[in-house]
C-alpha atoms as a PDB file:
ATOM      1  CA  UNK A   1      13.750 -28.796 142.975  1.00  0.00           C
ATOM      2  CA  UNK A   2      12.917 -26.836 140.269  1.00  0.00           C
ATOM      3  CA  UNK A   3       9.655 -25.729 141.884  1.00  0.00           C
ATOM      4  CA  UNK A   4      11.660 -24.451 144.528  1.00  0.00           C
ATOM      5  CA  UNK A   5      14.296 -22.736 142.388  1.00  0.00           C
ATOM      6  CA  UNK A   6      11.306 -20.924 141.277  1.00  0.00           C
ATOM      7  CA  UNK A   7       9.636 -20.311 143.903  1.00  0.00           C
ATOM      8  CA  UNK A   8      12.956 -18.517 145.818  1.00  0.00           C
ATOM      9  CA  UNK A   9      13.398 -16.229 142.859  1.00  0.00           C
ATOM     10  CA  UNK A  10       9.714 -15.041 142.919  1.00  0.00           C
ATOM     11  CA  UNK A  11       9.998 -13.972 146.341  1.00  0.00           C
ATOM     12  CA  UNK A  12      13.438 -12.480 145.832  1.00  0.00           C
ATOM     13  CA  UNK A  13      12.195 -10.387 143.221  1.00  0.00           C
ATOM     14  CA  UNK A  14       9.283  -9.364 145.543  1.00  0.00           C
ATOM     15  CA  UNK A  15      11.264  -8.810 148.526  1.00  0.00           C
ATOM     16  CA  UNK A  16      13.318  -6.578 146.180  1.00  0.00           C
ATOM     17  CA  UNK A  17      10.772  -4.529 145.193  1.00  0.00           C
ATOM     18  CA  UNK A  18       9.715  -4.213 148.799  1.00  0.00           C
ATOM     19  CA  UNK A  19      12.942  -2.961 149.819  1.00  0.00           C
ATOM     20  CA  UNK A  20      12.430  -0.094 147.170  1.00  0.00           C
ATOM     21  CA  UNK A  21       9.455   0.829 148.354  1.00  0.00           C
ATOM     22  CA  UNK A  22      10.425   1.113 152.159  1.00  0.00           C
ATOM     23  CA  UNK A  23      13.901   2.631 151.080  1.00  0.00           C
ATOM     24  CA  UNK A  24      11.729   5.503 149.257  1.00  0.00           C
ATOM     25  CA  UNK A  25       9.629   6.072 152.191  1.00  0.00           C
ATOM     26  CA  UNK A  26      12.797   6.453 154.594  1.00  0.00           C
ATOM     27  CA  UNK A  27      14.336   8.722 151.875  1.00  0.00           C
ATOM     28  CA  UNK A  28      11.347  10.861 152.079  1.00  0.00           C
ATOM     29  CA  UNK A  29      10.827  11.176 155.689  1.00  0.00           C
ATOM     30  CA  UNK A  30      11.225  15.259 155.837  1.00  0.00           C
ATOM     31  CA  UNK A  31       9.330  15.104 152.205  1.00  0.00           C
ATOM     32  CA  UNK A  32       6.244  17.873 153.035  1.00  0.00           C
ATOM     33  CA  UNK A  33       2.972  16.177 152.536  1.00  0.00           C
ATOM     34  CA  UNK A  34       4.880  12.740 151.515  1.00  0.00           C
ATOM     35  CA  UNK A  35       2.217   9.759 151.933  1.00  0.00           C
ATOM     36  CA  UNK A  36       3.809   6.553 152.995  1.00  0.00           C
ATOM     37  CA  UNK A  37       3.606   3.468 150.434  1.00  0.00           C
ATOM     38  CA  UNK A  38       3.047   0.107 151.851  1.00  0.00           C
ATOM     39  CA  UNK A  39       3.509  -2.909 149.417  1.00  0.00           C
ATOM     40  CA  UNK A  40       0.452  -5.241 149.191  1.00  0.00           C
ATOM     41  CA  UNK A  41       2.020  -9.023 149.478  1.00  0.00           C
ATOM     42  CA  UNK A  42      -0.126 -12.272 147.424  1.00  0.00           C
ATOM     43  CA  UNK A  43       1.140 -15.715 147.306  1.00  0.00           C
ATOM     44  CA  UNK A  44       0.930 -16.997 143.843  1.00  0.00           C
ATOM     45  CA  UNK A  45      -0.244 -19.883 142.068  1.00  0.00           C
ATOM     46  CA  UNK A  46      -0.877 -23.209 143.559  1.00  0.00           C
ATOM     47  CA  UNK A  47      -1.001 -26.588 141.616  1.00  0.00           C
ATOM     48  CA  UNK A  48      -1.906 -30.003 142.464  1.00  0.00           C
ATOM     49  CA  UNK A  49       0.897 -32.567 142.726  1.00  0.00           C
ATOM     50  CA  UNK A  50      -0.915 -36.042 142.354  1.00  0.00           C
ATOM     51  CA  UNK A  51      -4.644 -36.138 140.741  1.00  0.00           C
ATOM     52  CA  UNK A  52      -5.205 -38.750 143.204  1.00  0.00           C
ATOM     53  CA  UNK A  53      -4.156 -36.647 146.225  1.00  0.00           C
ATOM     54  CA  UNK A  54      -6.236 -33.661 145.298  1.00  0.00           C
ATOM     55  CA  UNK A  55      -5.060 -31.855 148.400  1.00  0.00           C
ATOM     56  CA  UNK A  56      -1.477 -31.825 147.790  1.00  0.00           C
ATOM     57  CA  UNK A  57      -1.208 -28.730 146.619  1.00  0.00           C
ATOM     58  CA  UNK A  58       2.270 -26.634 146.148  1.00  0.00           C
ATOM     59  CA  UNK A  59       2.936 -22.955 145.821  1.00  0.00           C
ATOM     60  CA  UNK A  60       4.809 -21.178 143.660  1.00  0.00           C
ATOM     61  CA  UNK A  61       5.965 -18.167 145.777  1.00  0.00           C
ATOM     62  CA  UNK A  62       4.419 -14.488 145.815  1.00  0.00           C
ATOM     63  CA  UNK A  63       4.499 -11.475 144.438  1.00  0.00           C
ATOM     64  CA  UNK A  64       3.586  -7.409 145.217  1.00  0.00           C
ATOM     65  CA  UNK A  65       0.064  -7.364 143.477  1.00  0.00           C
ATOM     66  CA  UNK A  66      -0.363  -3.564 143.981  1.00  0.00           C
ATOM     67  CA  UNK A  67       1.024  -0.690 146.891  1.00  0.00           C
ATOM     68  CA  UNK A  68      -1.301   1.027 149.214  1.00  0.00           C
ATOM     69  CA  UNK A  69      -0.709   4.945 150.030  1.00  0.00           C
ATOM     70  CA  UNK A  70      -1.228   5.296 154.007  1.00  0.00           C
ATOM     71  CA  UNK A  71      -2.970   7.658 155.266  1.00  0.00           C
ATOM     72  CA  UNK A  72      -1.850   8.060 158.835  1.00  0.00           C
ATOM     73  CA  UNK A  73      -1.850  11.176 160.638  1.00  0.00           C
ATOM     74  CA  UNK A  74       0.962  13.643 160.730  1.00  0.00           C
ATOM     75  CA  UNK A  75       2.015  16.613 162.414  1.00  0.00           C
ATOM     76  CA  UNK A  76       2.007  20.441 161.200  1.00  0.00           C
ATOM     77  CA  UNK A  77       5.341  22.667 161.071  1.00  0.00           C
ATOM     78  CA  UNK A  78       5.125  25.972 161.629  1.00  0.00           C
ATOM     79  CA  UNK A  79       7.051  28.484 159.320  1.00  0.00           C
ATOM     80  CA  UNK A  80       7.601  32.006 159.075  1.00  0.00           C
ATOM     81  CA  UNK A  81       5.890  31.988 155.064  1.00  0.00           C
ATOM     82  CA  UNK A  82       2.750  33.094 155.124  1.00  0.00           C
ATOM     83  CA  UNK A  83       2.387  31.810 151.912  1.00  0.00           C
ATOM     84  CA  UNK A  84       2.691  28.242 153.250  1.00  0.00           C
ATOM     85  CA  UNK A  85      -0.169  26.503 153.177  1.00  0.00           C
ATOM     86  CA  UNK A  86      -1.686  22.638 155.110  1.00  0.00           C
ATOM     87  CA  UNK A  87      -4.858  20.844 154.947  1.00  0.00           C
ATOM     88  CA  UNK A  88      -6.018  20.094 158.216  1.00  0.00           C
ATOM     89  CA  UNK A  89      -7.528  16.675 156.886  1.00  0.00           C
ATOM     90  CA  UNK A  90      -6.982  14.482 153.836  1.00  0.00           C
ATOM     91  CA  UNK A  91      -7.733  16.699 151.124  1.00  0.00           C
ATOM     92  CA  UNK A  92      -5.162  17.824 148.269  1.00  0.00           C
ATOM     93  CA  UNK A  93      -4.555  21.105 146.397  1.00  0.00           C
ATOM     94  CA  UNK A  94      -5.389  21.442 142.814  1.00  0.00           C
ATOM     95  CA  UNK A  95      -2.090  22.424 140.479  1.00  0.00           C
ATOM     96  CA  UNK A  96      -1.758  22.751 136.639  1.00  0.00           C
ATOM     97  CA  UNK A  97       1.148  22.953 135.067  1.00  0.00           C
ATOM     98  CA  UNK A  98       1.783  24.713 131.796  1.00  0.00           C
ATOM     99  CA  UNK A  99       0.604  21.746 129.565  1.00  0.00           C
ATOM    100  CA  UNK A 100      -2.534  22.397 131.575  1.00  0.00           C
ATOM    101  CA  UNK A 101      -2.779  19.040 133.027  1.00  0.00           C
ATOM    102  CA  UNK A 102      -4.249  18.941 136.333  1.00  0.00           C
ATOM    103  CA  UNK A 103      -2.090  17.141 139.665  1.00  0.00           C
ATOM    104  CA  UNK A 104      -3.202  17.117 142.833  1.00  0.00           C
ATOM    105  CA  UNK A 105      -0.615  17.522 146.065  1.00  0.00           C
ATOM    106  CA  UNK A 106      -0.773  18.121 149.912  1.00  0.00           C
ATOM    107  CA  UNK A 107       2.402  20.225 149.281  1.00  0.00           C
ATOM    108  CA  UNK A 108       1.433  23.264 150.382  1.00  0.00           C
ATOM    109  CA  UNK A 109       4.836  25.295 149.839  1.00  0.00           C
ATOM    110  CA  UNK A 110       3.999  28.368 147.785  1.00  0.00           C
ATOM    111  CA  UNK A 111       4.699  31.660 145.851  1.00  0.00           C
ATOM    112  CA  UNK A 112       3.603  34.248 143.277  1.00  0.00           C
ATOM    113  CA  UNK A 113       4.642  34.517 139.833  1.00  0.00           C
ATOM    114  CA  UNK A 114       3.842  37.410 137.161  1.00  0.00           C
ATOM    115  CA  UNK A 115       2.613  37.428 134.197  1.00  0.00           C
ATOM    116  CA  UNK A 116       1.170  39.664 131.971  1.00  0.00           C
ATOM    117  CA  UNK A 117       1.420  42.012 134.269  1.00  0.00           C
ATOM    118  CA  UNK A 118      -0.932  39.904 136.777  1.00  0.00           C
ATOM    119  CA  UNK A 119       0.540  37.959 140.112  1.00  0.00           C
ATOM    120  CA  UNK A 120      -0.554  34.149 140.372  1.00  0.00           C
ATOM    121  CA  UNK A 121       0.075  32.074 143.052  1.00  0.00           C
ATOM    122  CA  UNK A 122       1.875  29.010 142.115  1.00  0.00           C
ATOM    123  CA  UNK A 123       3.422  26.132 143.374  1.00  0.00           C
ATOM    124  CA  UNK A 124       6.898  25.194 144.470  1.00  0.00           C
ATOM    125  CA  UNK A 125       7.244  23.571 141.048  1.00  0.00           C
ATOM    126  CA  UNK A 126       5.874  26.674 139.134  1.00  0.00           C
ATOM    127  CA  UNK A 127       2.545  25.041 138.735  1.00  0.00           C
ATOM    128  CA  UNK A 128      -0.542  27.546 138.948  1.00  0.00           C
ATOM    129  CA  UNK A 129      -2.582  26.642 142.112  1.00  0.00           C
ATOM    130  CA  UNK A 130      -6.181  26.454 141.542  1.00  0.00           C
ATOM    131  CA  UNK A 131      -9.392  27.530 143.044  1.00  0.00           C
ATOM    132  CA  UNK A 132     -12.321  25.620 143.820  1.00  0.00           C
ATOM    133  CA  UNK A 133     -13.318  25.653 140.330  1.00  0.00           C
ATOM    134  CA  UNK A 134     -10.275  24.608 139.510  1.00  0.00           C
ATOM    135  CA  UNK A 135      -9.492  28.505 137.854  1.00  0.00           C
ATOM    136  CA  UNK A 136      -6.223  29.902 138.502  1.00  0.00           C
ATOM    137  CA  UNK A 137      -5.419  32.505 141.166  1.00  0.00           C
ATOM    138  CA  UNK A 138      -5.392  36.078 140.687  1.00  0.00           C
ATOM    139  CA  UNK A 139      -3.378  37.421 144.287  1.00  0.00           C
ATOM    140  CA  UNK A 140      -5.179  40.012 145.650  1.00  0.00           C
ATOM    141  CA  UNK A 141      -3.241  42.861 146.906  1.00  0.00           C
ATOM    142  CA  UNK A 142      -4.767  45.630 150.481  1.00  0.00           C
ATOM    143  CA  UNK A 143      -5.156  49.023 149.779  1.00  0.00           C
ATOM    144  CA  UNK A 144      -1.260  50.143 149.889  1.00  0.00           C
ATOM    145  CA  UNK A 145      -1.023  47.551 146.453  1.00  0.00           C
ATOM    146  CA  UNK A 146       2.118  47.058 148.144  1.00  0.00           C
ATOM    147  CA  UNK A 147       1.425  44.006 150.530  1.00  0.00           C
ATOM    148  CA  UNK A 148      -0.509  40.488 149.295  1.00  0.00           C
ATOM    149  CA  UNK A 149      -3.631  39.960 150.784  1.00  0.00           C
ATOM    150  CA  UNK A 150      -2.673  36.211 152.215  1.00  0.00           C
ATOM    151  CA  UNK A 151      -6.173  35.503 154.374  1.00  0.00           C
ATOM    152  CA  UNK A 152      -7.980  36.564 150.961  1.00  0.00           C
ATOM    153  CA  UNK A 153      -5.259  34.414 148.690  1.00  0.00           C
ATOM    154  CA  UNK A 154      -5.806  31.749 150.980  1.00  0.00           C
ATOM    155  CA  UNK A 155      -9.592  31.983 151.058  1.00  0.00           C
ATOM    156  CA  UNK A 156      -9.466  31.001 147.265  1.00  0.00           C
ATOM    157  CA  UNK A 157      -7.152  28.243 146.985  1.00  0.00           C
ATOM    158  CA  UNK A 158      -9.395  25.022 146.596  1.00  0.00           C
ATOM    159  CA  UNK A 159      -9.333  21.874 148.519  1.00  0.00           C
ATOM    160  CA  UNK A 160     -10.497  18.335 147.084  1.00  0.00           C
ATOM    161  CA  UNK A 161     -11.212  15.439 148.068  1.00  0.00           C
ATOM    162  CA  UNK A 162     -11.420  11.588 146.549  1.00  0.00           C
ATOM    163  CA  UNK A 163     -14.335   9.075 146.939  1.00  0.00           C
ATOM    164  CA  UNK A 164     -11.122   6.356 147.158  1.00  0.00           C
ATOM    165  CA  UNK A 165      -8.213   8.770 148.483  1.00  0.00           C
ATOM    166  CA  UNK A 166      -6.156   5.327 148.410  1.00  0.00           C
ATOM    167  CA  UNK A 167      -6.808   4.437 144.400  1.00  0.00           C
ATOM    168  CA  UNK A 168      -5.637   8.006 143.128  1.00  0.00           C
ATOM    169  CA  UNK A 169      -2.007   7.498 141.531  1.00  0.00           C
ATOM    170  CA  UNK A 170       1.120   9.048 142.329  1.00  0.00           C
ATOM    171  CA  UNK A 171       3.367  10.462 139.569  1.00  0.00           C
ATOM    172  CA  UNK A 172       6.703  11.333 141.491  1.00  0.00           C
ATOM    173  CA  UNK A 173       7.841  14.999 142.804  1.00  0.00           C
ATOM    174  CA  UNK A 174       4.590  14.622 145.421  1.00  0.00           C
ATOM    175  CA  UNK A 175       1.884  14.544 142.681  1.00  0.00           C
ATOM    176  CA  UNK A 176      -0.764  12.410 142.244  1.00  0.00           C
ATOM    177  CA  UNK A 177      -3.532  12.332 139.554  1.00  0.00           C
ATOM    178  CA  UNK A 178      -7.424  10.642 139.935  1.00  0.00           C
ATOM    179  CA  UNK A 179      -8.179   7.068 138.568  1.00  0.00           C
ATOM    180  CA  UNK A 180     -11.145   5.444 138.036  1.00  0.00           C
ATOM    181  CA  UNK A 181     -10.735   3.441 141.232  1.00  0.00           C
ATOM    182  CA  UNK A 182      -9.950   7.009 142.869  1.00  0.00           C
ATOM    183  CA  UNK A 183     -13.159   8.167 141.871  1.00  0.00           C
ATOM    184  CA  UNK A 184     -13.545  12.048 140.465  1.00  0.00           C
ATOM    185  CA  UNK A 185     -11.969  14.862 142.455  1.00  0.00           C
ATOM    186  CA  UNK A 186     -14.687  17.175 143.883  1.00  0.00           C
ATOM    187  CA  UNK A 187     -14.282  20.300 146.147  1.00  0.00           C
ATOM    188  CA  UNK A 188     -14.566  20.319 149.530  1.00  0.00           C
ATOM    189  CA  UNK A 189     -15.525  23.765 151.059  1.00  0.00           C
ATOM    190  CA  UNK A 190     -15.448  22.991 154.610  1.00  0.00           C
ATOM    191  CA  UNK A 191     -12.118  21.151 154.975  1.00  0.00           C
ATOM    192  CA  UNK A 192      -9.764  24.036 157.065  1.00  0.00           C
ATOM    193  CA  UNK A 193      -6.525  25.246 155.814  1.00  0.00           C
ATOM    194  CA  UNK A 194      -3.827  26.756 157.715  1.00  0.00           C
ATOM    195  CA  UNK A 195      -1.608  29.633 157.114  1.00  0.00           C
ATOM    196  CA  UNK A 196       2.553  29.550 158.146  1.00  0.00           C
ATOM    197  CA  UNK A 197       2.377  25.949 158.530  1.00  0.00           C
ATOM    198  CA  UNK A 198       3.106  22.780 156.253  1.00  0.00           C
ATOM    199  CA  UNK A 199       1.957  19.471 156.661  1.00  0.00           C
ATOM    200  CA  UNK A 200       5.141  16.821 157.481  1.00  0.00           C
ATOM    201  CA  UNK A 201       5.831  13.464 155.813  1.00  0.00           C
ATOM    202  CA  UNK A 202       3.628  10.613 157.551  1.00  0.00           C
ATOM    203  CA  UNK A 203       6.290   8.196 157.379  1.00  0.00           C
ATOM    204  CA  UNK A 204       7.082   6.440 160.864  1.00  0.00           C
ATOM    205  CA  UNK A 205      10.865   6.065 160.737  1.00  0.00           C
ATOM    206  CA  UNK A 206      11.235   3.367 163.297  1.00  0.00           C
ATOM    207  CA  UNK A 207       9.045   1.360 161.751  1.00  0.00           C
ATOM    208  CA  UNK A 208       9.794   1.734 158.258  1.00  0.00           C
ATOM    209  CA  UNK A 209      13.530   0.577 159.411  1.00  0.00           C
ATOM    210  CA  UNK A 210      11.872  -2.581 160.947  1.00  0.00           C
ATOM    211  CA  UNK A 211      10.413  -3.234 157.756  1.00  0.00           C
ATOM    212  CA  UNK A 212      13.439  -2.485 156.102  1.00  0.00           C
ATOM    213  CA  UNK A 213      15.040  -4.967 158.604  1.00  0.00           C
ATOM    214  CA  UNK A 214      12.431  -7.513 158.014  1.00  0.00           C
ATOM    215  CA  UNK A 215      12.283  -7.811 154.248  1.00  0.00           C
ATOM    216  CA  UNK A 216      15.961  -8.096 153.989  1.00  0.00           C
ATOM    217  CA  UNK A 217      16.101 -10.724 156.353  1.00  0.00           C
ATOM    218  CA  UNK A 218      13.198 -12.488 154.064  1.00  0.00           C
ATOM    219  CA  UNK A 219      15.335 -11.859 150.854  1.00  0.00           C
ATOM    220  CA  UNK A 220      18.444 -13.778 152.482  1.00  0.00           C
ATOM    221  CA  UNK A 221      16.660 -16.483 153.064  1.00  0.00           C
ATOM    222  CA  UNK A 222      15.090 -16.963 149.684  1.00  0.00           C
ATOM    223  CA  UNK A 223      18.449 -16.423 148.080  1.00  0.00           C
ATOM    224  CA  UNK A 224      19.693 -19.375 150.287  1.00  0.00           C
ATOM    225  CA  UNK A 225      16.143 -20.970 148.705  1.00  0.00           C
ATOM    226  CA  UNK A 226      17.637 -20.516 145.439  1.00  0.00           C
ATOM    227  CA  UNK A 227      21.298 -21.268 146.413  1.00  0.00           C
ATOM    228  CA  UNK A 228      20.247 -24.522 148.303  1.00  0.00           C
ATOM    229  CA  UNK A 229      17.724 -25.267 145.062  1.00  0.00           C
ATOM    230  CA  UNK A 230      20.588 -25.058 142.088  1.00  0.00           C
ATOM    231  CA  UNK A 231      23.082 -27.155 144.747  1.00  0.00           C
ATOM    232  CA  UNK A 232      20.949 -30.023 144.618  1.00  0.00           C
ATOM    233  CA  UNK A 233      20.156 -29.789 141.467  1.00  0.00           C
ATOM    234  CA  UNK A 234      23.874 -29.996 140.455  1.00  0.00           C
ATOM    235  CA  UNK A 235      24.384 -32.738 142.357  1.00  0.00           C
ATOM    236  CA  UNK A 236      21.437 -35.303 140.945  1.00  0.00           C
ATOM    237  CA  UNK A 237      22.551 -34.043 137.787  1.00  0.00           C
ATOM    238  CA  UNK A 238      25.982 -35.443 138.633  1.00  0.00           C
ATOM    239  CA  UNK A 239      24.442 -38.776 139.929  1.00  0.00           C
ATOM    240  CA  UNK A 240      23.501 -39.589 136.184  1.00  0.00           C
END
């Protein structure tokens, strides 16, 4: 019994966490450039009951040994900014913010900032957006200097791409930063970006509310696990 008191609360505690991580991805459904997270299920140890028996084996349960990031396809929006940017592919834009750490995003919502006296373009966040060599970006202006140059502006803004797109590690506020199991970020020249568009979330509503459906059904029943578990314990406890 107390294997299976155990064994209830593990999966409760990963059926929890699941139902954080599909209640994010539903929150984030009109998130631009949101990547959907799908939690990565293992059952956990197993022991052997009787040495005798060796193959009476019992488990203990399971647990959420990492989350994937999904990279489905999407769809493009078109806007009226032409300073909105999308990859057409699974590359990310390069932003630093001002403690000059590096991020990488598919958010392509962006503006211009001065300072000292030149215009940089910079992300929704304030972060500078960065070239291919990762240099910020000077916005060129036409002839009038009146109007922003926005083929030339986004000519320049760099595109990169991961060895292991699915080991780079997101941060929160649609940022995500390279790992060794990402590999190093390297630019990718050839990947197309488009102008007065965005890239939408990827998350598939209806069946992130199956999910949804699903673990919670799955957490019920290993709280009745436990419920069921303590129950019978109480009662051979009151048979002494």
């Amino acid at each position: 019994m107390n294997i299976s008191f155990h064994t209830g609360k593990s999966a409760m505690i990963a059926q929890g966490k699941a139902l954080d991580i599909y209640g994010n991805n539903i929150a984030n459904v009109n998130t631009v450039g949101y990547q959907t997270i799908r939690p990565d299920f293992a059952d956990c140890i197993y022991e052997t009951e009787r040495r005798t028996e060796a193959d009476w084996q019992t488990g203990h349960g399971t647990y959420i040994q990492k989350t994937d990031l999904m990279f489905s396809e999407s769809f493009f929006n078109e806007t009226d900014r032409p300073q909105d940017m999308a990859i057409a592919g699974e590359g990310f834009f390069a932003v630093q913010d001002r403690y000059g750490t590096v991020n990488y995003t598919r958010d392509g919502k962006f503006g211009i900032t001065q300072e000292n006296g030149t215009w940089y373009l910079v992300s929704s966040q304030g972060e500078y957006v960065l070239d291919y060599n990762k240099q910020r970006i000077a916005v060129p202006f036409d002839e009038s200097g009146r109007n922003v140059d926005w083929d030339a502006t986004r000519d320049e803004v760099g595109v990169f791409t991961f060895p292991n797109p699915y080991g780079i590690e997101a941060l929160g506020s649609n940022r995500y930063i390279e790992t060794a199991r990402s590999g190093q970020a390297t630019a990718d020249r050839n990947m197309d970006k488009l102008g007065n568009a965005l890239i939408a979330s990827n998350v598939n509503l209806a069946d992130q509310m199956v999910k949804l459906i699903e673990t919670q059904r799955a957490y019920q029943l290993s709280s009745r696990v436990v419920t069921t578990s303590d129950e019978l314990a109480q009662i051979s406890n009151n048979l002494r």
